[in-house]
N, C-alpha and C. Protein backbone atom coordinates (compact mmCIF):
# COMPACT_ATOMS: atom_id res chain seq x y z
N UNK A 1 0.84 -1.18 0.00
CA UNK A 1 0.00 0.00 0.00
C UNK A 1 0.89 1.25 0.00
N UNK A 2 0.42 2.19 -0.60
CA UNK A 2 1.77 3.40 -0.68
C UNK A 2 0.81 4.51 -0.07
N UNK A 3 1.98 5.12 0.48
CA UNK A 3 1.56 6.45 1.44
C UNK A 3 0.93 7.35 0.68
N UNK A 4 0.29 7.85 1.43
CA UNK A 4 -0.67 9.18 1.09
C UNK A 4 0.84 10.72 1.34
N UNK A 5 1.00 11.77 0.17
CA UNK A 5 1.97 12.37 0.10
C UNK A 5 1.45 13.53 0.98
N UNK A 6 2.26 13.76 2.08
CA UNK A 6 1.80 14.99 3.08
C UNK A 6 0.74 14.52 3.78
N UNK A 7 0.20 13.35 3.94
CA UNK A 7 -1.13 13.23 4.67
C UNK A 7 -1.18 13.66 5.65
N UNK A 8 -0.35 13.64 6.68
CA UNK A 8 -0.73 14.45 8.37
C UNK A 8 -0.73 16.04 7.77
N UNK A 9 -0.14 16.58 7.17
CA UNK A 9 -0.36 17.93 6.80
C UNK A 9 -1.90 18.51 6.48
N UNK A 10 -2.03 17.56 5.40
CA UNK A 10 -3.50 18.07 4.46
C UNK A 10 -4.43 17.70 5.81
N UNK A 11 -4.47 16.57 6.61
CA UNK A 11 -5.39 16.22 7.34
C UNK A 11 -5.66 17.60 8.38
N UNK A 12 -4.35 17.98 8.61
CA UNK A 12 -4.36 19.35 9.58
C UNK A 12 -4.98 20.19 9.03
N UNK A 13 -4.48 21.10 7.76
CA UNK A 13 -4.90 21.63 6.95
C UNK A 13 -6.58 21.54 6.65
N UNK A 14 -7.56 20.56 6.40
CA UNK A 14 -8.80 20.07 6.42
C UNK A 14 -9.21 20.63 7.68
N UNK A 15 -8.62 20.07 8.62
CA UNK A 15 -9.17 20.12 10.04
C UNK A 15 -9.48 21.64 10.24
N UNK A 16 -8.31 22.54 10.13
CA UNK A 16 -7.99 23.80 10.30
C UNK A 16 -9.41 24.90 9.64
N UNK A 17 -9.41 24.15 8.52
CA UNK A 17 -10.98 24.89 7.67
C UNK A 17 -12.32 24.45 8.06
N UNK A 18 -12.16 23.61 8.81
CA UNK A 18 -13.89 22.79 9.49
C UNK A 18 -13.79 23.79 10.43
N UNK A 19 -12.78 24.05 11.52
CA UNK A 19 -13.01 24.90 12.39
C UNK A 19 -13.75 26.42 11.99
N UNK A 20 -13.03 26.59 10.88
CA UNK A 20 -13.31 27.60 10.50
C UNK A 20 -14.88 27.90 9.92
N UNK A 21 -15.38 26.78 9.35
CA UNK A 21 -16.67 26.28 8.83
C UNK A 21 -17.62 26.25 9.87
N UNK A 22 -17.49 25.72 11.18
CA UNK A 22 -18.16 26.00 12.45
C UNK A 22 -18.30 26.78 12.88
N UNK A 23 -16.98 27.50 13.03
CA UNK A 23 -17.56 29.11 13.50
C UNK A 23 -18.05 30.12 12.90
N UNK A 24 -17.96 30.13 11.20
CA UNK A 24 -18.30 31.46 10.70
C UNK A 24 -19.35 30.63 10.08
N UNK A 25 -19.53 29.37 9.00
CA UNK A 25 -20.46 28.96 8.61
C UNK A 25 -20.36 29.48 7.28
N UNK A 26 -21.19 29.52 6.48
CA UNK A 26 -21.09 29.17 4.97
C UNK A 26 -21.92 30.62 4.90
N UNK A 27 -21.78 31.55 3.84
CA UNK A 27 -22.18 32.94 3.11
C UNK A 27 -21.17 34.04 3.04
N UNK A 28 -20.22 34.01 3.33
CA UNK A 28 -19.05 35.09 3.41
C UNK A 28 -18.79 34.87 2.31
N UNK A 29 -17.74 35.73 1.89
CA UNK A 29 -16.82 36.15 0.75
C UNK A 29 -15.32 35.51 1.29
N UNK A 30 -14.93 34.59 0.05
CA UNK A 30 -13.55 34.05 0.13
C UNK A 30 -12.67 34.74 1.02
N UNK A 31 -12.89 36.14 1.02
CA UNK A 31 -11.59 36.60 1.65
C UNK A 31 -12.04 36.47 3.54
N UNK A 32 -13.09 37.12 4.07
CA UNK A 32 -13.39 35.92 5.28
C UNK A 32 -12.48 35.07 5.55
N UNK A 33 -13.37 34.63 4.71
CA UNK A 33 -12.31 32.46 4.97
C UNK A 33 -11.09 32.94 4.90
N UNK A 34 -10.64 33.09 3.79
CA UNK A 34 -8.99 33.76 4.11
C UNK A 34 -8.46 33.89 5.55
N UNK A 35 -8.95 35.23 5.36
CA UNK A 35 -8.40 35.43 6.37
C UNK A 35 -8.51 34.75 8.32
N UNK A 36 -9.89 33.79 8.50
CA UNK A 36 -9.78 33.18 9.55
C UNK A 36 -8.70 31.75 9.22
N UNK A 37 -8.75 31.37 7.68
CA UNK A 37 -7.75 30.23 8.07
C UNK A 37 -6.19 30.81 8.34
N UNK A 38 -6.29 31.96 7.87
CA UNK A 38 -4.81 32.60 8.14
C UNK A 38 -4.52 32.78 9.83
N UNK A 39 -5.44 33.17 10.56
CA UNK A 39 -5.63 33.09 11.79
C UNK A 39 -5.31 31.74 12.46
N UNK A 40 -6.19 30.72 11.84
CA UNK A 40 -6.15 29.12 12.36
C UNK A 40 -4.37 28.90 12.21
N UNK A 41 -3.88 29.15 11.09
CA UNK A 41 -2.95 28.61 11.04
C UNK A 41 -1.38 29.64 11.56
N UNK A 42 -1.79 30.49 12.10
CA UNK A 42 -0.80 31.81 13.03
C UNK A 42 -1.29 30.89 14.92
N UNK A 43 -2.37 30.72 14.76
CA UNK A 43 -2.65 29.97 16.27
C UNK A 43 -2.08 28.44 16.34
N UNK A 44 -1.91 28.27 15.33
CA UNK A 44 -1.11 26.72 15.58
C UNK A 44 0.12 26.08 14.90
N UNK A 45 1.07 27.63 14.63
CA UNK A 45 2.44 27.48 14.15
C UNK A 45 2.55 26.78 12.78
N UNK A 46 1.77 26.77 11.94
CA UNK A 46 1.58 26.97 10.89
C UNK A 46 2.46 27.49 9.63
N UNK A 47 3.49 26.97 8.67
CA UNK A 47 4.17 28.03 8.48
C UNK A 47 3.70 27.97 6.81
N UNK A 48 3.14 29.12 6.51
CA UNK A 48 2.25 29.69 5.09
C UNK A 48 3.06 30.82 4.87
N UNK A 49 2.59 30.90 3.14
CA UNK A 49 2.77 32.51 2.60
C UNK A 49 1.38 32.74 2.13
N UNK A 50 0.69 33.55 2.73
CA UNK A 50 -0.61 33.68 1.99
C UNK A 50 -0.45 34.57 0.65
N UNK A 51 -1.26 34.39 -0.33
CA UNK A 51 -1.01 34.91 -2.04
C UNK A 51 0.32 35.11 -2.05
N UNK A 52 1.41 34.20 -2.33
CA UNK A 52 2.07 33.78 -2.71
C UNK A 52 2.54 34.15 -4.12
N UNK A 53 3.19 35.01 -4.68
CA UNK A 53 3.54 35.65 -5.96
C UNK A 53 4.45 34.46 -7.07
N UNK A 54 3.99 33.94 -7.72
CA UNK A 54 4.42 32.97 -8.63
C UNK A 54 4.71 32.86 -9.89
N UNK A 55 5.74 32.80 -10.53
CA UNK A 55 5.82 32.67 -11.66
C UNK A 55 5.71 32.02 -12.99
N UNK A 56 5.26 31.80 -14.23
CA UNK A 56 5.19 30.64 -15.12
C UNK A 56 6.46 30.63 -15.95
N UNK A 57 6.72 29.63 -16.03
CA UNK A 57 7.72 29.19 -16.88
C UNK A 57 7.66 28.39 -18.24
N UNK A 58 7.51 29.85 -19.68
CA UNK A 58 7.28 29.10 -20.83
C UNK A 58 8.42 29.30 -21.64
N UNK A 59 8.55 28.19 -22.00
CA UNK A 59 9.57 27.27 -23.36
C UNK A 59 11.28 27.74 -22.49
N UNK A 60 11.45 28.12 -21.29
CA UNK A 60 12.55 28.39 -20.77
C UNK A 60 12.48 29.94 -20.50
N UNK A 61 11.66 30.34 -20.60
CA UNK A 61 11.23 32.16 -20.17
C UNK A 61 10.37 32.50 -19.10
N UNK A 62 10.21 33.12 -18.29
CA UNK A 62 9.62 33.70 -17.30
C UNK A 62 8.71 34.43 -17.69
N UNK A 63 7.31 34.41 -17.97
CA UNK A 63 5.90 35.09 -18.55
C UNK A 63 6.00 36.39 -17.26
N UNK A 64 5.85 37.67 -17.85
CA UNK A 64 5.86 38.70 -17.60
C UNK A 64 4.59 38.79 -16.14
N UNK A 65 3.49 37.67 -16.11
CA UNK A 65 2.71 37.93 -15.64
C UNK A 65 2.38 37.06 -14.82
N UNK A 66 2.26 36.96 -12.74
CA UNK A 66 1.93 36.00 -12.10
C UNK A 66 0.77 35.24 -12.00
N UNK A 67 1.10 34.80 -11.14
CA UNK A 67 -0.45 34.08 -10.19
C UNK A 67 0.00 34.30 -9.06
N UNK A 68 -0.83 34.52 -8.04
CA UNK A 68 -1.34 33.86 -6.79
C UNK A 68 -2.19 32.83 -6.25
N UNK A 69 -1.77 32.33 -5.81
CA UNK A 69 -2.05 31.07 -5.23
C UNK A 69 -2.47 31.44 -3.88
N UNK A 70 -3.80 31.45 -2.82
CA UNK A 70 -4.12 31.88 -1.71
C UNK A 70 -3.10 31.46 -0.97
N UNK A 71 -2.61 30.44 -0.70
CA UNK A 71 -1.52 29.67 0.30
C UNK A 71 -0.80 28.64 -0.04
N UNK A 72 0.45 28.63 0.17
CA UNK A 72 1.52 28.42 0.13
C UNK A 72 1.73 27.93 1.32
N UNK A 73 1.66 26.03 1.09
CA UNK A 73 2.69 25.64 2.68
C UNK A 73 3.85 24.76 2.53
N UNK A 74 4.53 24.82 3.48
CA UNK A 74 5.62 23.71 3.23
C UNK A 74 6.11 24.02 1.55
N UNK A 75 6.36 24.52 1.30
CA UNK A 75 6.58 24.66 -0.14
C UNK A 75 6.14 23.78 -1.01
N UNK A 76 5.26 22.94 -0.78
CA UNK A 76 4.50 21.33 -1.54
C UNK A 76 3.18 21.47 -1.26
N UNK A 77 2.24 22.39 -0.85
CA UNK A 77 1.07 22.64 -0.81
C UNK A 77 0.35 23.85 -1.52
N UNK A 78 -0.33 23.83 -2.03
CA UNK A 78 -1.17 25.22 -2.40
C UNK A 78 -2.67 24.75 -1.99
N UNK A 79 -2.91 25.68 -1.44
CA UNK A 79 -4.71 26.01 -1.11
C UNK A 79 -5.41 26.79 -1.34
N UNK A 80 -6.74 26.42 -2.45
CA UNK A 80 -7.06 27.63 -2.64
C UNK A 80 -8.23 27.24 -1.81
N UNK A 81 -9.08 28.85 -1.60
CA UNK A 81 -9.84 28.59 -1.11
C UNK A 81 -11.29 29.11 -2.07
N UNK A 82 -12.51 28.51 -1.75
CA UNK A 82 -13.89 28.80 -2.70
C UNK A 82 -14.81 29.41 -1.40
N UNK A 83 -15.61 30.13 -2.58
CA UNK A 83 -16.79 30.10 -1.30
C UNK A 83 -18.23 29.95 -2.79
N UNK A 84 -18.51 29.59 -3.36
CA UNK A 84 -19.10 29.19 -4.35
C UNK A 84 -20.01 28.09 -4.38
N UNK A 85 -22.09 28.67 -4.53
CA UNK A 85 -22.83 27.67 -4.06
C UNK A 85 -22.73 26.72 -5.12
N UNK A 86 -22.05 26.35 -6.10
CA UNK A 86 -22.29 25.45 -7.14
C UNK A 86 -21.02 24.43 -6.88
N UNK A 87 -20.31 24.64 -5.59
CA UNK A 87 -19.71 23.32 -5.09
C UNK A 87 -18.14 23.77 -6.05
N UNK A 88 -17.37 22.49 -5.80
CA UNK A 88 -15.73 22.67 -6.05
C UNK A 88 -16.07 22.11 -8.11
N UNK A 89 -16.17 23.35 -8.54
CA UNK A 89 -16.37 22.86 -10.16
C UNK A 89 -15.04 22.89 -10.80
N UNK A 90 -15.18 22.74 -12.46
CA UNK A 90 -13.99 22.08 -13.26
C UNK A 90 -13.00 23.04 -12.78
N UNK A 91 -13.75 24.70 -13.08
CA UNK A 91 -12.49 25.41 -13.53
C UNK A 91 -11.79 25.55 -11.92
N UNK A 92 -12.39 25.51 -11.20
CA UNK A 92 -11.40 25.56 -9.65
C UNK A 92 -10.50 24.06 -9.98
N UNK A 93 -10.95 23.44 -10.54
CA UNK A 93 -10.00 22.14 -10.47
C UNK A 93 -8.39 22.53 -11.53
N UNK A 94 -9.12 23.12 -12.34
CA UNK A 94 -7.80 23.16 -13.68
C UNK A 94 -7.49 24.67 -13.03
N UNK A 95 -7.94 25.33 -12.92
CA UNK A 95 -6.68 26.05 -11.69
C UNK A 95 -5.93 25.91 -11.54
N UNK A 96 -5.79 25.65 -10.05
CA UNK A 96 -5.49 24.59 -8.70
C UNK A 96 -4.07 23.52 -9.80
N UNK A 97 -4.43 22.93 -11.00
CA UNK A 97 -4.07 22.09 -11.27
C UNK A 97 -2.40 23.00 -12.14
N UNK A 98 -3.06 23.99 -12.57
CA UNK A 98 -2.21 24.87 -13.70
C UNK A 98 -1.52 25.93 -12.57
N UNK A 99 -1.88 25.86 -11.29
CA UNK A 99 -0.52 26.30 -10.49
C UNK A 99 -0.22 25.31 -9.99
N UNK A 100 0.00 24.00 -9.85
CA UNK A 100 0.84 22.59 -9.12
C UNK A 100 1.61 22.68 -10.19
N UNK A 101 1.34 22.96 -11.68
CA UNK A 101 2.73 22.62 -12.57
C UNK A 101 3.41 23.82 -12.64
N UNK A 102 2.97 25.13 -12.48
CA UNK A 102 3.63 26.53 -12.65
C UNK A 102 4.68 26.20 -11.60
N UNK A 103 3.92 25.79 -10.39
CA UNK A 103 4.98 26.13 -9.33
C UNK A 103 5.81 25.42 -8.44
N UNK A 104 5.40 24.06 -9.02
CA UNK A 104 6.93 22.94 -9.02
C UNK A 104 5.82 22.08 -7.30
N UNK A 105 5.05 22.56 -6.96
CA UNK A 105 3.86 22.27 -5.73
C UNK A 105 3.55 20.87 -6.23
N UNK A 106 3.81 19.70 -5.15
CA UNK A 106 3.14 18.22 -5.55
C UNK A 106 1.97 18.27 -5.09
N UNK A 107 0.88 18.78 -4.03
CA UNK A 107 -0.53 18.74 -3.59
C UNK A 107 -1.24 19.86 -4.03
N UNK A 108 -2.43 20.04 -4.06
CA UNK A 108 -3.61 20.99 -4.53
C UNK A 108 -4.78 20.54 -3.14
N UNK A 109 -4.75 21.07 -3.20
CA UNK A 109 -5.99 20.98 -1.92
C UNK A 109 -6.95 22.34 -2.15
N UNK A 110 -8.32 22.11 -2.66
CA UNK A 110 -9.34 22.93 -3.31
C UNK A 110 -10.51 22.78 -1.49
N UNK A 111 -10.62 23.80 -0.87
CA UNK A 111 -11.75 24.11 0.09
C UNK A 111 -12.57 24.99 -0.37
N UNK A 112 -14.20 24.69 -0.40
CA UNK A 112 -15.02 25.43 -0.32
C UNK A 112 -16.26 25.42 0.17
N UNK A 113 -16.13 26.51 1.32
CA UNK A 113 -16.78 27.01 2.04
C UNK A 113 -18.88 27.31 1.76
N UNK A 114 -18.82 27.47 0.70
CA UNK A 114 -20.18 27.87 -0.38
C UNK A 114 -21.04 27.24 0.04
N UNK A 115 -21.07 25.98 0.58
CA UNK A 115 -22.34 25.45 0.49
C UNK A 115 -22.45 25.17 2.14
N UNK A 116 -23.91 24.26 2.85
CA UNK A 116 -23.70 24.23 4.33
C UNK A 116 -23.14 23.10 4.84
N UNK A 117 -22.14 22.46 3.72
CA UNK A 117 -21.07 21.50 4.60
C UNK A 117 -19.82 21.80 3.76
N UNK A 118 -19.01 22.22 4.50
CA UNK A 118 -17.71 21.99 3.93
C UNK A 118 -16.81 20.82 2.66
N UNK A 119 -16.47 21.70 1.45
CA UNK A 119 -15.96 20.61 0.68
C UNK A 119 -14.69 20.72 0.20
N UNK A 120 -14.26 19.78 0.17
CA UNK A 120 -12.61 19.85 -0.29
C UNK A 120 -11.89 18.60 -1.14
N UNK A 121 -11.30 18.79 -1.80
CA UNK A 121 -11.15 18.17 -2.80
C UNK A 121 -9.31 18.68 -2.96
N UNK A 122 -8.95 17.23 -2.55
CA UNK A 122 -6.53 16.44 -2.52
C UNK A 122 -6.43 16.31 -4.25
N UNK A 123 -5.81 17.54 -4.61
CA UNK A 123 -5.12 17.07 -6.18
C UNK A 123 -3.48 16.55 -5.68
N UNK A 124 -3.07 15.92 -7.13
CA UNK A 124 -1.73 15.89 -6.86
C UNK A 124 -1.52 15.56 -7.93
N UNK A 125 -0.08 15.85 -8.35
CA UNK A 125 0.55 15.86 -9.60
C UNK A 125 2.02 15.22 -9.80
């Protein structure tokens, strides 16, 4: 059986946004959430870059123009976060997916908050 990559992390990480899901609950604006998981994770030594300035790398050139990525952990995580009632859809997926290859990141971890149970959705590449 082969290991799950970062699993005690993401599991924290999960955990960290339910809390967050309990206390504020589902109708805010992404940045909300933002900013209480930024909180969750300053209260429990946590070490993030939130929007994270990133670069793409085409044919051996540096594209004039970034991304951000909400969070940045361990340098092998990105999280974005949703708050969107139509649930974790394609284009949050090919995202999520088109910064794991921009930015060299092996996990994707997609949370959203939008609906009245928490959903989240482990990419990896």
């Amino acid at each position: 059986m082969t290991q799950l990559l970062y699993k005690e992390e993401v599991y924290a990480i999960v955990g960290f946004c339910m809390e967050v899901k309990r206390i504020l609950g589902y109708g805010f604006s992404e940045v909300i959430y933002k900013d209480a998981i930024e909180e969750e994770f300053l209260e429990n030594g946590l070490a993030f870059i939130r929007e994270d300035e990133l670069s793409v790398n085409y044919k051996g050139k540096i594209l004039k123009h970034k991304f951000k990525a909400d969070f940045t952990l361990i340098n092998n995580i990105i999280l974005e976060v949703k708050s969107g009632e139509d649930g974790i859809i394609d284009k949050s997926i090919s995202q999520t997916l088109n910064y794991l290859r921009a930015s060299g990141c092996k996990i994707g971890l997609i949370v959203n908050f939008g609906k009245t149970r928490l959903e989240y959705k482990r990419l990896i590449v």
